[in-house]
C-alpha atoms as a PDB file:
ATOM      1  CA  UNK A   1      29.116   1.414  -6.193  1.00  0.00           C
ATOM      2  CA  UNK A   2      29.800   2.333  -2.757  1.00  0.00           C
ATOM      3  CA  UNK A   3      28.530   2.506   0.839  1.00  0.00           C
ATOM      4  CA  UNK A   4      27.156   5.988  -0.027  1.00  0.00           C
ATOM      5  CA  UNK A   5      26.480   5.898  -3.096  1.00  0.00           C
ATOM      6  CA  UNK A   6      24.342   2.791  -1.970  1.00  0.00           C
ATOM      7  CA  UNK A   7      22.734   4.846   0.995  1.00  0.00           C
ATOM      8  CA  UNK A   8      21.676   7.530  -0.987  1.00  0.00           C
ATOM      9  CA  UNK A   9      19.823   5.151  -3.708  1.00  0.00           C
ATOM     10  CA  UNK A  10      18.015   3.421  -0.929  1.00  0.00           C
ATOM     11  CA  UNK A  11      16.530   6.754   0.655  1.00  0.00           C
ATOM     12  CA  UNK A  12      15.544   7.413  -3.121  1.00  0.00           C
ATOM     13  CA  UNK A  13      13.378   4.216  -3.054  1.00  0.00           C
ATOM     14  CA  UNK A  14      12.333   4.106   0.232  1.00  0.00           C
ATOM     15  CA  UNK A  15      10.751   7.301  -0.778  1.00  0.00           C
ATOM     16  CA  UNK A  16       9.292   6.655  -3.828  1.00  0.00           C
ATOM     17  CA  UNK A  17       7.839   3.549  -1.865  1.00  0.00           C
ATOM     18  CA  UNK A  18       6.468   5.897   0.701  1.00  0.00           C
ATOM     19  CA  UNK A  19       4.436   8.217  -2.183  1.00  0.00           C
ATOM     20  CA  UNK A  20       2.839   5.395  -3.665  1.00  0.00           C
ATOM     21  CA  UNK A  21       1.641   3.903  -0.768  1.00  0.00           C
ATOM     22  CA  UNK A  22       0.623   7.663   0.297  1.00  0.00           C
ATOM     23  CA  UNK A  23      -1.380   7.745  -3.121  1.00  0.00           C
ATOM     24  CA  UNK A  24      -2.890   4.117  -2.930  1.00  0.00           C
ATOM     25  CA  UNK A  25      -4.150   5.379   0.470  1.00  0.00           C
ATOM     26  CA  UNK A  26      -5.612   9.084  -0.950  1.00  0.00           C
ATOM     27  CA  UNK A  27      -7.633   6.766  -3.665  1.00  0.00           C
ATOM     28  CA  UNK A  28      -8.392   4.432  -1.113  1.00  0.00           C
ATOM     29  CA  UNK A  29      -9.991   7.451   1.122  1.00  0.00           C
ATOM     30  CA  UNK A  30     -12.310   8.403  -2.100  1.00  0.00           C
ATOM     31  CA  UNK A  31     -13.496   5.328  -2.510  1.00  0.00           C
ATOM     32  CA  UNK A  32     -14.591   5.374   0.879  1.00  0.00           C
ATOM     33  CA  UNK A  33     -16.104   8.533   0.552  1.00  0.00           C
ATOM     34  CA  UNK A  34     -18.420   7.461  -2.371  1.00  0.00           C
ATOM     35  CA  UNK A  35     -19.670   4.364  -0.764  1.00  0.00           C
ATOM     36  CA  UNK A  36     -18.920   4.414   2.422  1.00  0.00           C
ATOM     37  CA  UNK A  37     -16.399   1.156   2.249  1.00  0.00           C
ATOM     38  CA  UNK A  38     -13.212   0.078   1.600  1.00  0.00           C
ATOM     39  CA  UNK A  39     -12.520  -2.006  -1.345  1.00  0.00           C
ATOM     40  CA  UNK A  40     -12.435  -5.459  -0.520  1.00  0.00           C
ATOM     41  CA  UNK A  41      -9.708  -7.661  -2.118  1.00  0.00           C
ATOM     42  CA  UNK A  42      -7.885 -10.725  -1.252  1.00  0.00           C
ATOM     43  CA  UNK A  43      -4.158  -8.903  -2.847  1.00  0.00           C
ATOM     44  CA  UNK A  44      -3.447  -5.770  -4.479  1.00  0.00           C
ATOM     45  CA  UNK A  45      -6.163  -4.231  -6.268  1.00  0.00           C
ATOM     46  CA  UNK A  46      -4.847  -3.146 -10.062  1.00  0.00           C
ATOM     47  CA  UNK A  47      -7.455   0.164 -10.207  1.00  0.00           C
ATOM     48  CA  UNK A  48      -9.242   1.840  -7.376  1.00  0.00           C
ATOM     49  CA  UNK A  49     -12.432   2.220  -8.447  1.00  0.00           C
ATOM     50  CA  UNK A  50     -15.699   3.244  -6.471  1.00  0.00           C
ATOM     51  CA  UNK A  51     -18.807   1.001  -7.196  1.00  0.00           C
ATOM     52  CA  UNK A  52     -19.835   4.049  -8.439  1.00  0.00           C
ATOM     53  CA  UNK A  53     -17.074   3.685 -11.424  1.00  0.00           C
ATOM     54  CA  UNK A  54     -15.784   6.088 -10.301  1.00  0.00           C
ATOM     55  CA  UNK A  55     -11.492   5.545 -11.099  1.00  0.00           C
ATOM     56  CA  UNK A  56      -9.285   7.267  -8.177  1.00  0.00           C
ATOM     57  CA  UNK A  57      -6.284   5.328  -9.332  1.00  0.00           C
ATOM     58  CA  UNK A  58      -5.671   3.790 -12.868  1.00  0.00           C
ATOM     59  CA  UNK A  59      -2.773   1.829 -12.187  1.00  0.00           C
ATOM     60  CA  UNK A  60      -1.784   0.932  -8.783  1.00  0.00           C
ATOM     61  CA  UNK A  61       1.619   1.564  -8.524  1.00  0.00           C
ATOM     62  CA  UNK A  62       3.870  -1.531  -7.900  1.00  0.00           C
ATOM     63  CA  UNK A  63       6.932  -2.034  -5.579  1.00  0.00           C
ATOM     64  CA  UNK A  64      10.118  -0.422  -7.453  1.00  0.00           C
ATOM     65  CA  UNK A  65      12.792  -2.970  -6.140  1.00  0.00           C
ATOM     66  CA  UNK A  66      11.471  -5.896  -7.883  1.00  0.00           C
ATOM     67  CA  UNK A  67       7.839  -4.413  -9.835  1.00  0.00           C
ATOM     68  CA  UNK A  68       5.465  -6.786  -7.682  1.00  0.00           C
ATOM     69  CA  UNK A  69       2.391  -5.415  -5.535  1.00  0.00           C
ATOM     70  CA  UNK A  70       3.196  -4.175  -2.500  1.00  0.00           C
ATOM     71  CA  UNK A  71       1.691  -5.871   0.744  1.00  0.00           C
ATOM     72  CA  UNK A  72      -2.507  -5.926   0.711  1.00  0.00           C
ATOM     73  CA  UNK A  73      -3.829  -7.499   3.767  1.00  0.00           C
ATOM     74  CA  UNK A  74      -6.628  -9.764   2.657  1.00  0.00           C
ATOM     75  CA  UNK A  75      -9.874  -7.915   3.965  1.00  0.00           C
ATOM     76  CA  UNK A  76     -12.131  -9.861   1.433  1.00  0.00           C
ATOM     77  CA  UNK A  77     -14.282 -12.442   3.130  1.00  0.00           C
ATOM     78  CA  UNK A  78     -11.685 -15.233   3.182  1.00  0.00           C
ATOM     79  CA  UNK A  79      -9.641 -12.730   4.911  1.00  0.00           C
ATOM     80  CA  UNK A  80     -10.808 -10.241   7.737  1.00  0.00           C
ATOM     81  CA  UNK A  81     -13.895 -10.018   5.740  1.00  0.00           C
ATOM     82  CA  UNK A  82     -14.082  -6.187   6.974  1.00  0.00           C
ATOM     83  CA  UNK A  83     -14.722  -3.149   4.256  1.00  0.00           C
ATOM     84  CA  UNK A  84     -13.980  -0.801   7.097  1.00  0.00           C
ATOM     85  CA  UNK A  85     -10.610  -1.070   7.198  1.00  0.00           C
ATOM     86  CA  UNK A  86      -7.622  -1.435   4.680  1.00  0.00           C
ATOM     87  CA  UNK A  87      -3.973  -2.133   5.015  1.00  0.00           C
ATOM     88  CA  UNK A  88      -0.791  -1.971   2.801  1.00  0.00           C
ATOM     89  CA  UNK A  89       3.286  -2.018   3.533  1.00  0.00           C
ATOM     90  CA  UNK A  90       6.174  -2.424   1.950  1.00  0.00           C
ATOM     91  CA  UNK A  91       9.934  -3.357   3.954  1.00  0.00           C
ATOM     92  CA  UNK A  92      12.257  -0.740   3.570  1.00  0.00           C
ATOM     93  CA  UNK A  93      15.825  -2.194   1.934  1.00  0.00           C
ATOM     94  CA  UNK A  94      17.122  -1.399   5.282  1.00  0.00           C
ATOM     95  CA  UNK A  95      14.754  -3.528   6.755  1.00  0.00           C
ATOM     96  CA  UNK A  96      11.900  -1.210   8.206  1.00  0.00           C
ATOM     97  CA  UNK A  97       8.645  -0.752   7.223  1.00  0.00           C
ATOM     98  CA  UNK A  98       6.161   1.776   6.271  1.00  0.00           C
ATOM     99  CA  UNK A  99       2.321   0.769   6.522  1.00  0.00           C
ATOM    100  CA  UNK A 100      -0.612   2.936   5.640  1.00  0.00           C
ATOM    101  CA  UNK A 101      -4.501   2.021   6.588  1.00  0.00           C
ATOM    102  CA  UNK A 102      -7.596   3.754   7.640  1.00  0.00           C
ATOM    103  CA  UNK A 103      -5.439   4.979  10.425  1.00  0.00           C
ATOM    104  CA  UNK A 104      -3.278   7.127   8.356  1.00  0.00           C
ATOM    105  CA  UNK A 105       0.404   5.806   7.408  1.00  0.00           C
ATOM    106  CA  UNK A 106       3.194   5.212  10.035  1.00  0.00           C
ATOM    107  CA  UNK A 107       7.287   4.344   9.515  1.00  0.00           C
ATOM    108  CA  UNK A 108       8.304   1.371  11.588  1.00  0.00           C
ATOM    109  CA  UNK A 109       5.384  -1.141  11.652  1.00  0.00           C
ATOM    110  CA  UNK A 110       3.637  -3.507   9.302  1.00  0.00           C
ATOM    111  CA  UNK A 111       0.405  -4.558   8.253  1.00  0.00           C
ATOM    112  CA  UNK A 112       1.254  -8.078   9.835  1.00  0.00           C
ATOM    113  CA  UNK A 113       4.727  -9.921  10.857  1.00  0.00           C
ATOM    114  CA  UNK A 114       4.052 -12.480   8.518  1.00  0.00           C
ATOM    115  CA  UNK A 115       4.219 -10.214   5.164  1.00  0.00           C
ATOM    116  CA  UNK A 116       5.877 -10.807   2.235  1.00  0.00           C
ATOM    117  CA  UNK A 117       6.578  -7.553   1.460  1.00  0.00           C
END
């Protein structure tokens, strides 16, 4: 395969990675809306779902490079202990990242330097 070829996959997955943190972050939202938190969650959730029951997202996506989570920073109380804020990220194959949280989603920062994304 070459350099372009190459290039060209990469901006496929890098925005494919993008969406599904976008849609963790929509379900995220509702959740919030119904109970007036964030989920709270040492990793990844696998369903966002309100206390309510209600389901916003059956399946969390996962990353597509390798099919583990993407990057959940620990907000359960061994963690920031703090359901008023969220964070996920992935690293871009061409080394940036894309983050989304409470704050919206950004290109170029993480949810911490010492991710494993």
């Amino acid at each position: 395969m070459n350099q372009k070829t190459d290039n060209g996959n990469n901006e496929i997955q890098n925005t494919e990675k993008k969406s599904d943190l976008k849609s963790i972050s929509q379900a995220l939202e509702m959740v919030y809306d119904d109970d007036l938190a964030y989920i709270q969650s040492s990793e990844m959730p696998d369903k966002i779902i309100s206390s309510t029951g209600n389901v916003y997202l059956e399946e969390v996506p996962t990353n597509p490079d390798n099919g583990n989570k993407y990057y959940w920073l620990d907000n359960s109380s061994s963690g920031t202990n703090n359901d008023q804020e969220y964070c996920i990220s992935i690293e871009f194959i061409k080394g940036s990242y894309f983050k989304c949280s409470q704050d919206g989603c950004e290109t170029d920062t993480s949810c911490s330097e010492n991710s494993n994304n």
